[in-house]
PDB file of N, CA and C in Angstrom:
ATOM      1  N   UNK A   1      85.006  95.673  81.273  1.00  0.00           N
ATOM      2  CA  UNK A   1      86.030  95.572  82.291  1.00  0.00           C
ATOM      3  C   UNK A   1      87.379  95.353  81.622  1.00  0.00           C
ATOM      4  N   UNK A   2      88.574  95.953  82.302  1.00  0.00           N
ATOM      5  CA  UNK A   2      89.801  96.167  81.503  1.00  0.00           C
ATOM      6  C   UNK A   2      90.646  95.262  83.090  1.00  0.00           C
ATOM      7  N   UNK A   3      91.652  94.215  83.006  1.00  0.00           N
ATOM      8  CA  UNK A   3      92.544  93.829  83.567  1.00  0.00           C
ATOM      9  C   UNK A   3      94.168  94.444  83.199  1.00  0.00           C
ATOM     10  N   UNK A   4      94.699  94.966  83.772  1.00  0.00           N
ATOM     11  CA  UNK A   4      95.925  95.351  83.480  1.00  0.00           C
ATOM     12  C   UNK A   4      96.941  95.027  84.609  1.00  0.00           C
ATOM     13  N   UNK A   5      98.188  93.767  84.106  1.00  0.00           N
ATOM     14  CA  UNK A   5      98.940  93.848  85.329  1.00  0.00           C
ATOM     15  C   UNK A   5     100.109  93.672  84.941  1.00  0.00           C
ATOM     16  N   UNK A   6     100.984  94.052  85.875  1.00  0.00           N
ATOM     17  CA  UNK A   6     102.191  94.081  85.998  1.00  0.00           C
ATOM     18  C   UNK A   6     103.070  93.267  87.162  1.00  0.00           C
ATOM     19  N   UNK A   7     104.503  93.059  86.548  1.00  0.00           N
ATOM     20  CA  UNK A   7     105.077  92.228  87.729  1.00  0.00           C
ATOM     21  C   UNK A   7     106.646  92.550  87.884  1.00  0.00           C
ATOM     22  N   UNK A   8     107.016  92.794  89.166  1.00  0.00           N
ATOM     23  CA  UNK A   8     108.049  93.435  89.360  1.00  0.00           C
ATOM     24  C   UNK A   8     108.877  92.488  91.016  1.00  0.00           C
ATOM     25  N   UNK A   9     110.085  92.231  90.686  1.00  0.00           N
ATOM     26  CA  UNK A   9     110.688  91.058  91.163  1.00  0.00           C
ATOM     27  C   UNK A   9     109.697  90.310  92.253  1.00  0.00           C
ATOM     28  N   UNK A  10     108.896  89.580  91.456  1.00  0.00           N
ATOM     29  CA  UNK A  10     108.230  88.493  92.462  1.00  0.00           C
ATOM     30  C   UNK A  10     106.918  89.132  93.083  1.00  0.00           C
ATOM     31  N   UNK A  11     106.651  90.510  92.910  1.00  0.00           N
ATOM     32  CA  UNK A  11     105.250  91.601  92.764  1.00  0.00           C
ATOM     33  C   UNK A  11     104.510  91.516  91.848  1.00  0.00           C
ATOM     34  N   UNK A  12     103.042  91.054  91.852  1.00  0.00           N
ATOM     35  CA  UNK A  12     102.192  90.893  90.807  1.00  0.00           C
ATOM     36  C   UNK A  12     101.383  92.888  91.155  1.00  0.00           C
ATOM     37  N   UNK A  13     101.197  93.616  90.739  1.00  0.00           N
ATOM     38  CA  UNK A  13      99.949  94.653  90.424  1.00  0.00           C
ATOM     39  C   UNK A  13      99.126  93.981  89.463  1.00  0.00           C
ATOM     40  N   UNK A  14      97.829  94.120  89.726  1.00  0.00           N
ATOM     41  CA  UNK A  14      96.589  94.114  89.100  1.00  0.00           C
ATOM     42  C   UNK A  14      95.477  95.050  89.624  1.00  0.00           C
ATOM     43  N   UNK A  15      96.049  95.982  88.117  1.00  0.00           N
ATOM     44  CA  UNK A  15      95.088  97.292  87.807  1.00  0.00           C
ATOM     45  C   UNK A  15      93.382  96.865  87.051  1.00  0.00           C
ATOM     46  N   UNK A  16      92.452  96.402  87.962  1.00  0.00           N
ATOM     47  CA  UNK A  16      90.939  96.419  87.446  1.00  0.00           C
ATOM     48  C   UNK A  16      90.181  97.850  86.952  1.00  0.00           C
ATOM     49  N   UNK A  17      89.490  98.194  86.000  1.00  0.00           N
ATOM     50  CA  UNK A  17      88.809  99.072  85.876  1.00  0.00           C
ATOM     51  C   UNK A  17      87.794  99.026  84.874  1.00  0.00           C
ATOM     52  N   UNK A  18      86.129  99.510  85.452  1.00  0.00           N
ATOM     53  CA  UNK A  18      84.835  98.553  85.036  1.00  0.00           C
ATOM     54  C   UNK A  18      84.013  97.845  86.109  1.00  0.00           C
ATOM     55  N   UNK A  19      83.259  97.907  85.560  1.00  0.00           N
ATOM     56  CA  UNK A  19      81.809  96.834  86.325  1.00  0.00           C
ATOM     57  C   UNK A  19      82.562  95.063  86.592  1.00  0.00           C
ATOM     58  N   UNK A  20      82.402  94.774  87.108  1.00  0.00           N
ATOM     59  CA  UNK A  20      82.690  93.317  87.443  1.00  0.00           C
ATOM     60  C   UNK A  20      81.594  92.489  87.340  1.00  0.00           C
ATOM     61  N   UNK A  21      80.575  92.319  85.831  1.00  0.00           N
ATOM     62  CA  UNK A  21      79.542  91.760  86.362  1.00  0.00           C
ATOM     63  C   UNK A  21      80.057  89.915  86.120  1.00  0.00           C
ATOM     64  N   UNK A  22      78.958  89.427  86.197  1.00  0.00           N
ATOM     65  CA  UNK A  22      79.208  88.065  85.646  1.00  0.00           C
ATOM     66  C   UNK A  22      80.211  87.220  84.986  1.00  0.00           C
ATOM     67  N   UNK A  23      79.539  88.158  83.463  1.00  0.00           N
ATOM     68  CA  UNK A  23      80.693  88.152  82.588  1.00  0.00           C
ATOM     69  C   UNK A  23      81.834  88.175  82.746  1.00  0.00           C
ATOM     70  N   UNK A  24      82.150  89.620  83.166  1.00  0.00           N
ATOM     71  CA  UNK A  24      83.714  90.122  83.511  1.00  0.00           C
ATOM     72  C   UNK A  24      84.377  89.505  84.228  1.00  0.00           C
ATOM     73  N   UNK A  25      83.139  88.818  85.150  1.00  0.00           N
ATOM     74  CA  UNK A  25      84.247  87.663  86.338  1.00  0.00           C
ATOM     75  C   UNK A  25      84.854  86.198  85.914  1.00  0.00           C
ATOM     76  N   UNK A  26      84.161  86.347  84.851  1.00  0.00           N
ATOM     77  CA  UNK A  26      84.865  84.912  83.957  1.00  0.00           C
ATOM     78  C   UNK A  26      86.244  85.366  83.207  1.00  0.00           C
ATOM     79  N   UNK A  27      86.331  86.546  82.798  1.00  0.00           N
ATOM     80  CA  UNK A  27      87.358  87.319  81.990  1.00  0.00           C
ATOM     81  C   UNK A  27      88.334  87.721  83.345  1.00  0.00           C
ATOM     82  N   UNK A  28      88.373  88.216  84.709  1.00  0.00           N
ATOM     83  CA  UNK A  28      88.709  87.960  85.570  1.00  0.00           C
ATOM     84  C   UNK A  28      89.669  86.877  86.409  1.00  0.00           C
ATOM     85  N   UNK A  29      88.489  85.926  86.014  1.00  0.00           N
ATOM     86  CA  UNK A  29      89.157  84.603  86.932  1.00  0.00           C
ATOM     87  C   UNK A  29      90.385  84.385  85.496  1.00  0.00           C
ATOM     88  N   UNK A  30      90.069  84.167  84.440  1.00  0.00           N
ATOM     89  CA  UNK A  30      91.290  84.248  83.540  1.00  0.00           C
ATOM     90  C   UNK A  30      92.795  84.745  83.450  1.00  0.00           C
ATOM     91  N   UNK A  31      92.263  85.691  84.022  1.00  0.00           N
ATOM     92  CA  UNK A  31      93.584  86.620  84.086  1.00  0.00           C
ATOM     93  C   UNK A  31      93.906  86.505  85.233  1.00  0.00           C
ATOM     94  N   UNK A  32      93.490  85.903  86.590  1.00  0.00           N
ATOM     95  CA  UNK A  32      94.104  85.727  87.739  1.00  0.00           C
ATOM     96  C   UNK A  32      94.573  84.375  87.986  1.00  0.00           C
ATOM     97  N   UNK A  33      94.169  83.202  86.965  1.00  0.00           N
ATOM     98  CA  UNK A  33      95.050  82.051  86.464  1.00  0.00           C
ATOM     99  C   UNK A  33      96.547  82.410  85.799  1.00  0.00           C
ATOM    100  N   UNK A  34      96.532  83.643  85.308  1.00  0.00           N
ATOM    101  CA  UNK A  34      97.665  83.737  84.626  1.00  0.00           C
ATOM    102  C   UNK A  34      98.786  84.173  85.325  1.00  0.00           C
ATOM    103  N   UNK A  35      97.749  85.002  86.617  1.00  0.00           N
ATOM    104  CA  UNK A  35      98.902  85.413  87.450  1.00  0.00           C
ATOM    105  C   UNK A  35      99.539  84.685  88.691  1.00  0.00           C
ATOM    106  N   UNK A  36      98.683  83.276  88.848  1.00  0.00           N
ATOM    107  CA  UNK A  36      99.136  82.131  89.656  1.00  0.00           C
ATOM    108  C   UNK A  36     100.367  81.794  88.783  1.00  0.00           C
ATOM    109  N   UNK A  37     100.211  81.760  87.458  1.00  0.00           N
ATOM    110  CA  UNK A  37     101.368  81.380  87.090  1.00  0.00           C
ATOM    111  C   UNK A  37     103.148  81.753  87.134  1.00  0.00           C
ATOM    112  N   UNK A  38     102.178  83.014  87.084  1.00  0.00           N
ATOM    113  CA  UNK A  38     103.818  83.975  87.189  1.00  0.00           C
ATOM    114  C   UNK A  38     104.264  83.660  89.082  1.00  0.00           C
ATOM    115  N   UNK A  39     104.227  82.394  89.461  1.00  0.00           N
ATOM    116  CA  UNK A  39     104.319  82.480  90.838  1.00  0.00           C
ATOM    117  C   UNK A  39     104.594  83.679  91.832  1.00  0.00           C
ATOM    118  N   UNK A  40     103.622  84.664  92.258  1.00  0.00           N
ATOM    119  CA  UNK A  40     103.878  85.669  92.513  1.00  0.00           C
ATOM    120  C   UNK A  40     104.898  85.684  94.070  1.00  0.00           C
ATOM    121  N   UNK A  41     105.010  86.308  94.715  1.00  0.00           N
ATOM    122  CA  UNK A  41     105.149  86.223  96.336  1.00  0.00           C
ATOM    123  C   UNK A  41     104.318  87.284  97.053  1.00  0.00           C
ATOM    124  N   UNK A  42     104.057  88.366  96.379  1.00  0.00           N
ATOM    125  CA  UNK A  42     103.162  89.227  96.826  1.00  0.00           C
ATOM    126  C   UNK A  42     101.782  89.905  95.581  1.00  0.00           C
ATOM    127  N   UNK A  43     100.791  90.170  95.920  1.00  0.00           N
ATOM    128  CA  UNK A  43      99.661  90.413  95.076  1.00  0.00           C
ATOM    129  C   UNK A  43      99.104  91.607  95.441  1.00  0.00           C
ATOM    130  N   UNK A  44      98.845  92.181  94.826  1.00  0.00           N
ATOM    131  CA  UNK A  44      98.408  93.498  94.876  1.00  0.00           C
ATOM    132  C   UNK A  44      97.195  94.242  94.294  1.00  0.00           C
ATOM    133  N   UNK A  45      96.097  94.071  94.519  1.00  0.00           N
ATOM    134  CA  UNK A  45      94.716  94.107  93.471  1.00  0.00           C
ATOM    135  C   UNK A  45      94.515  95.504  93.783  1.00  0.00           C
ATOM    136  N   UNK A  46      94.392  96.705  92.578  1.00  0.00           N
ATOM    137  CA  UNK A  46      93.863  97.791  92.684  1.00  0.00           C
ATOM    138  C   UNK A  46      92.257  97.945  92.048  1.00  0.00           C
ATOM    139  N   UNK A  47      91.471  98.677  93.048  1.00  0.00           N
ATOM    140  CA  UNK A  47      90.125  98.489  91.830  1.00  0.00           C
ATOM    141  C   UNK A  47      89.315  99.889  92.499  1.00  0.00           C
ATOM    142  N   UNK A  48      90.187 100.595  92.439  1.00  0.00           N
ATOM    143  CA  UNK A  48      89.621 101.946  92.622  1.00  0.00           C
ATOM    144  C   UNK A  48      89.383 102.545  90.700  1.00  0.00           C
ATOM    145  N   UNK A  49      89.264 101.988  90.188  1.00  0.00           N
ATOM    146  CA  UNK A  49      88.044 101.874  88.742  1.00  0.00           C
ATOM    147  C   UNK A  49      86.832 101.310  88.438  1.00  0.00           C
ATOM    148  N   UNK A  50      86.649 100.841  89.823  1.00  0.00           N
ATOM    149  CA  UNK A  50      85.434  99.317  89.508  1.00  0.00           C
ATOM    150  C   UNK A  50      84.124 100.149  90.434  1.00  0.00           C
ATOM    151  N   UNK A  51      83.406 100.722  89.741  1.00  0.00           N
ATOM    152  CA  UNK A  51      82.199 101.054  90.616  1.00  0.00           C
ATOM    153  C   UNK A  51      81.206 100.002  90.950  1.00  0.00           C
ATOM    154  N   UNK A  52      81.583  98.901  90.616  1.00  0.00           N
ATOM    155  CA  UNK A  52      80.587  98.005  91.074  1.00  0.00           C
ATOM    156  C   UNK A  52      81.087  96.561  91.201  1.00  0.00           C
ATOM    157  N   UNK A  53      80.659  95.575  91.618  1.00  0.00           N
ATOM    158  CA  UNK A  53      81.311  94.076  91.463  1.00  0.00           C
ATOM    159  C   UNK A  53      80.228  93.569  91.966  1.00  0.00           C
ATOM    160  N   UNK A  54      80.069  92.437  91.393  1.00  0.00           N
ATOM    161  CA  UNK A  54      79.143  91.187  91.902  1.00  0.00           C
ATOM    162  C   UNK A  54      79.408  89.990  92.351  1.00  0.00           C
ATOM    163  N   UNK A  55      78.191  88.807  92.886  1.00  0.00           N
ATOM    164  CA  UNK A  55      79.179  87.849  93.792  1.00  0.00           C
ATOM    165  C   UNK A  55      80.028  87.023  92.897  1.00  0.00           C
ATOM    166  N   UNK A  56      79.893  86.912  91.507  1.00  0.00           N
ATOM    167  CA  UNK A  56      80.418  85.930  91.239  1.00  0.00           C
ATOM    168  C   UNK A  56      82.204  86.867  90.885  1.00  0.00           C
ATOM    169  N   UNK A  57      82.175  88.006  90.501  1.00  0.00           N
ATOM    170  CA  UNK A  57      83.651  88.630  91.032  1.00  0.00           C
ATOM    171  C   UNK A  57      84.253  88.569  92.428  1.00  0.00           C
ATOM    172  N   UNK A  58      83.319  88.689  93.118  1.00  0.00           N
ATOM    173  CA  UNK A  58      83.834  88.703  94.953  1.00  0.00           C
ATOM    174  C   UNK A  58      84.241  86.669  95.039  1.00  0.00           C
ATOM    175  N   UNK A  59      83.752  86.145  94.421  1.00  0.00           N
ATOM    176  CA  UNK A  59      83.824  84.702  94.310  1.00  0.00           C
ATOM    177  C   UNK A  59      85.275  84.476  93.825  1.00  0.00           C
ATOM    178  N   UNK A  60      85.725  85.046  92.646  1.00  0.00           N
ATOM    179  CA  UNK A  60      87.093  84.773  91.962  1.00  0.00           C
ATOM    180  C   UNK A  60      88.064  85.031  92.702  1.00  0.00           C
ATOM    181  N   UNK A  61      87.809  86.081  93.199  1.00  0.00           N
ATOM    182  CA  UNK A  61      88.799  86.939  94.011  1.00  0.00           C
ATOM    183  C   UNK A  61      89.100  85.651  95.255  1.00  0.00           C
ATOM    184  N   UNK A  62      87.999  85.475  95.826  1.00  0.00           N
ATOM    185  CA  UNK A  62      88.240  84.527  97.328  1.00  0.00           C
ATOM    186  C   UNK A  62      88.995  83.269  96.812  1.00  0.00           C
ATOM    187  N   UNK A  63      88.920  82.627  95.472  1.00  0.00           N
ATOM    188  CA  UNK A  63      89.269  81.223  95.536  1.00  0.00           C
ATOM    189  C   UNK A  63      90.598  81.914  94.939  1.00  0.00           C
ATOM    190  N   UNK A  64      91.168  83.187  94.449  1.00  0.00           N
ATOM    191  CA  UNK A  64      92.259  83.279  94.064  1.00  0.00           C
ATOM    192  C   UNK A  64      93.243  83.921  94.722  1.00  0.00           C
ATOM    193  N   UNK A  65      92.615  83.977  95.978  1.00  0.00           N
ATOM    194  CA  UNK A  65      92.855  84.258  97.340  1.00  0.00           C
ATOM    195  C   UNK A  65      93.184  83.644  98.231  1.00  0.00           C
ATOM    196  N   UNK A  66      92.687  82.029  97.852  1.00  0.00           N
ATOM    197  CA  UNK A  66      92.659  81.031  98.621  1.00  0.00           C
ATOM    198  C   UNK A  66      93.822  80.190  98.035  1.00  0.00           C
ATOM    199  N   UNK A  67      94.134  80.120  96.501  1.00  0.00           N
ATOM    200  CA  UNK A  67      95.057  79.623  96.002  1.00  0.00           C
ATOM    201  C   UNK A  67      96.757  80.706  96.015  1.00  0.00           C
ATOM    202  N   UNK A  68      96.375  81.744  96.671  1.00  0.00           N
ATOM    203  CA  UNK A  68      97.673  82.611  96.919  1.00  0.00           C
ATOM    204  C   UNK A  68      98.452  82.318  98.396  1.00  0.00           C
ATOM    205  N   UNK A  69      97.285  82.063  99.544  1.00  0.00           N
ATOM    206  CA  UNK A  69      97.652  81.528 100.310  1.00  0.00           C
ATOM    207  C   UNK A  69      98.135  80.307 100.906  1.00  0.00           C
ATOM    208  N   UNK A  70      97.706  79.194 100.658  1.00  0.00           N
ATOM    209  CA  UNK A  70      98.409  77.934  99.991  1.00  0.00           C
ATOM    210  C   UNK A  70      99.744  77.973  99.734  1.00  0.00           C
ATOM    211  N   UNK A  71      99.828  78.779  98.727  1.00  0.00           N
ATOM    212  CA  UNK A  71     101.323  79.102  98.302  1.00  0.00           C
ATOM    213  C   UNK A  71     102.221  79.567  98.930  1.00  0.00           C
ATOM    214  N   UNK A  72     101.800  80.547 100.004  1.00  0.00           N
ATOM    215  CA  UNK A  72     102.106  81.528 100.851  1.00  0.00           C
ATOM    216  C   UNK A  72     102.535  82.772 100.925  1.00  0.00           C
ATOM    217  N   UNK A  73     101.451  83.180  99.476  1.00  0.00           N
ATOM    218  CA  UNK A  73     101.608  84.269  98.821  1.00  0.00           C
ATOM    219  C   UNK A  73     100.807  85.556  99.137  1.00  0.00           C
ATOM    220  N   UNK A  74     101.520  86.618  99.762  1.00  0.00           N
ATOM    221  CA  UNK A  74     100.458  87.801 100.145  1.00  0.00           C
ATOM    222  C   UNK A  74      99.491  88.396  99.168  1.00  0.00           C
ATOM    223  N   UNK A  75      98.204  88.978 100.038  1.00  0.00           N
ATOM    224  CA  UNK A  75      97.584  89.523  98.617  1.00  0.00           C
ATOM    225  C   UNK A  75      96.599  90.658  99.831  1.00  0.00           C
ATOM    226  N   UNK A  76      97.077  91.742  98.806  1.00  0.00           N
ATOM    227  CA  UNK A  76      95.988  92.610  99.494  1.00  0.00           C
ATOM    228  C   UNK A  76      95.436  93.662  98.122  1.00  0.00           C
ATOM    229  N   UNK A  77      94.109  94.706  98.608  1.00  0.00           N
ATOM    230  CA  UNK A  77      93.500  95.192  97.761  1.00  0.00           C
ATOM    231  C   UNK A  77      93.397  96.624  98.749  1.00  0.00           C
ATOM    232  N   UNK A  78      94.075  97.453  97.336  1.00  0.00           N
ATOM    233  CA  UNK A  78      94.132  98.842  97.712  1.00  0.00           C
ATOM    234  C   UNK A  78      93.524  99.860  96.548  1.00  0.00           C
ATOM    235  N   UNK A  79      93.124 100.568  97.069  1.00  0.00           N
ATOM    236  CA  UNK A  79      92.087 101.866  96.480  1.00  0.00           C
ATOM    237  C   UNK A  79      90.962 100.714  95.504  1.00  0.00           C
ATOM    238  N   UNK A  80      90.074 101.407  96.563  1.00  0.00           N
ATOM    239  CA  UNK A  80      88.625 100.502  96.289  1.00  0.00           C
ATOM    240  C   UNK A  80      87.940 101.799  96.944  1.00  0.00           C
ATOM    241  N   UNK A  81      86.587 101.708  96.059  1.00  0.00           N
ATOM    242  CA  UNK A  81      85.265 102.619  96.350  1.00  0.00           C
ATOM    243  C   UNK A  81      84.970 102.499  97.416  1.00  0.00           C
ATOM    244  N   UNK A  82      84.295 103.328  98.080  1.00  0.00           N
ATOM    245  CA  UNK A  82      83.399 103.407  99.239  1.00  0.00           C
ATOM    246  C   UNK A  82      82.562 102.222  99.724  1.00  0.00           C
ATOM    247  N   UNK A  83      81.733 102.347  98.589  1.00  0.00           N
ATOM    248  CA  UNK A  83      80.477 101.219  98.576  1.00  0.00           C
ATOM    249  C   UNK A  83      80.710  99.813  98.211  1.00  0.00           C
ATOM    250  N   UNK A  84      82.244  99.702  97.687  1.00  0.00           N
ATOM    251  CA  UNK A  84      82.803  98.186  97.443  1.00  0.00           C
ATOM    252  C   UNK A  84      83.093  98.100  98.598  1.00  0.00           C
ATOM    253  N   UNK A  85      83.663  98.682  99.654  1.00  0.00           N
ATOM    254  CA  UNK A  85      84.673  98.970 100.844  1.00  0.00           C
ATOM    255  C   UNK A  85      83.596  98.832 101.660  1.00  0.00           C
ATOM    256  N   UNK A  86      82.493  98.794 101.749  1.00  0.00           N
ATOM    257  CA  UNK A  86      81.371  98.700 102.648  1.00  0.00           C
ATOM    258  C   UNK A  86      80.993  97.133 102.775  1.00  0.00           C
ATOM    259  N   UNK A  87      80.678  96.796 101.184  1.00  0.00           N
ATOM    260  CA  UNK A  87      80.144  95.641 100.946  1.00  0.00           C
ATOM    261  C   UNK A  87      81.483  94.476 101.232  1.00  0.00           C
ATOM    262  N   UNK A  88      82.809  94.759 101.620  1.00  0.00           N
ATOM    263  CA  UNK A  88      83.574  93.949 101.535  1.00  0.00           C
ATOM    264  C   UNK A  88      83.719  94.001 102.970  1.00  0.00           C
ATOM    265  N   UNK A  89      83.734  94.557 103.775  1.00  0.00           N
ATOM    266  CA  UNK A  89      83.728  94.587 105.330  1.00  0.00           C
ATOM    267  C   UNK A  89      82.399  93.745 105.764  1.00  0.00           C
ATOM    268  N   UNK A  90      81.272  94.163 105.148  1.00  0.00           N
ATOM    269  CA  UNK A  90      79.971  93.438 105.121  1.00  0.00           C
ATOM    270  C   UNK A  90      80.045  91.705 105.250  1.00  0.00           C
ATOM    271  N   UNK A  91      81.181  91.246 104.405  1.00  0.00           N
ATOM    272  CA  UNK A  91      81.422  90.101 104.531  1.00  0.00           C
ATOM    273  C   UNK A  91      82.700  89.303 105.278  1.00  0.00           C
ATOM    274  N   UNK A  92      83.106  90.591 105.668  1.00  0.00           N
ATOM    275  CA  UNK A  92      84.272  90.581 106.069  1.00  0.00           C
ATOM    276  C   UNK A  92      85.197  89.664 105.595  1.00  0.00           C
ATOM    277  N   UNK A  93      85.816  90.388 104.376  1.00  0.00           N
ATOM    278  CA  UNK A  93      86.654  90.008 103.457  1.00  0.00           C
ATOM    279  C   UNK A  93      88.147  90.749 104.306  1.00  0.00           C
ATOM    280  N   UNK A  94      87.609  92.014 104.856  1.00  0.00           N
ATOM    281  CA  UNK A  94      88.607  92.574 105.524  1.00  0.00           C
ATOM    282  C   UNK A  94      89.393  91.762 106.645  1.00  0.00           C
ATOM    283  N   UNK A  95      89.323  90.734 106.946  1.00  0.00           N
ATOM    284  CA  UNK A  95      89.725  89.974 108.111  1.00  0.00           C
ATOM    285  C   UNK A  95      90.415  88.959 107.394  1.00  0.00           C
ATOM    286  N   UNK A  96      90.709  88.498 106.321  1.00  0.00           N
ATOM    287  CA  UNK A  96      91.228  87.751 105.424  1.00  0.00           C
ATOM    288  C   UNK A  96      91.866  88.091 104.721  1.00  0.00           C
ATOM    289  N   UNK A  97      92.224  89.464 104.546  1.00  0.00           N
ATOM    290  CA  UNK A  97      93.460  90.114 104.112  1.00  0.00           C
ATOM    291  C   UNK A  97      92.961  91.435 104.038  1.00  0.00           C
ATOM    292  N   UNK A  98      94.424  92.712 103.862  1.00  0.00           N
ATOM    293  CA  UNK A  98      93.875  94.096 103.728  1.00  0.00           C
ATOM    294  C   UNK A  98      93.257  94.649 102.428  1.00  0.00           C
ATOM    295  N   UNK A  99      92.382  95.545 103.011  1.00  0.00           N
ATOM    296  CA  UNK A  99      91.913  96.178 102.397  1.00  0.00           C
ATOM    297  C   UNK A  99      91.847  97.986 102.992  1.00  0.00           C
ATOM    298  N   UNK A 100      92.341  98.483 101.409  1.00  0.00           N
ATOM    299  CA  UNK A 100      92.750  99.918 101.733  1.00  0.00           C
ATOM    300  C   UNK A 100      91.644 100.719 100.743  1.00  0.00           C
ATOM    301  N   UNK A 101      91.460 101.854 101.182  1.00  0.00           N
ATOM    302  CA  UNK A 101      90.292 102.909 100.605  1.00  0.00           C
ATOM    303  C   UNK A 101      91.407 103.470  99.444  1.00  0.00           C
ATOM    304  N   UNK A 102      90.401 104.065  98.602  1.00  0.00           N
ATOM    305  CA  UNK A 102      90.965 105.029  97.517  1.00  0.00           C
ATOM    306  C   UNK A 102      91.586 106.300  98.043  1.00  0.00           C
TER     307      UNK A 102
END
């Protein structure tokens, strides 16, 4: 799994691409500590590279989700797979912020 992000006046992008297993979600939650730091105002998660994710990635995401809002920091996730896009409605992650198809 590859994290790549960028930040543009007070805009965090975070470009994911790769499996999200376990592992990766520890390498993950890392890099989304870093981007609490850059106090964002808006968040932007792309993971239309990620053919797969597991709970403990869907886990990072929610508590770094949970620490964006707090802040009162937007965060949404655009171009995502089909079958991530299934499994995230499934839990309805979609009701807790957007989520956009590839």
């Amino acid at each position: 799994m590859q994290v790549k992000t960028s930040q543009d006046n007070g805009q965090v992008i975070i470009k994911v691409s790769g499996n999200v297993d376990t592992k990766a979600a520890e390498e993950l939650r890392s890099e989304l500590a870093r981007v609490l730091q850059m106090t964002p105002t808006k968040v932007t998660m792309n993971l239309k590279m990620v053919p797969s994710i597991g709970s403990s990635g869907i886990g990072k995401i929610l508590v770094f989700f949970k620490e964006l809002n707090k802040r009162q920091a937007s965060f949404e996730i655009k171009g995502i797979q089909e079958n991530i896009h299934e499994l995230f409605k499934a839990i309805k992650l979609d009701k807790l912020f957007p989520i956009t198809k590839a």
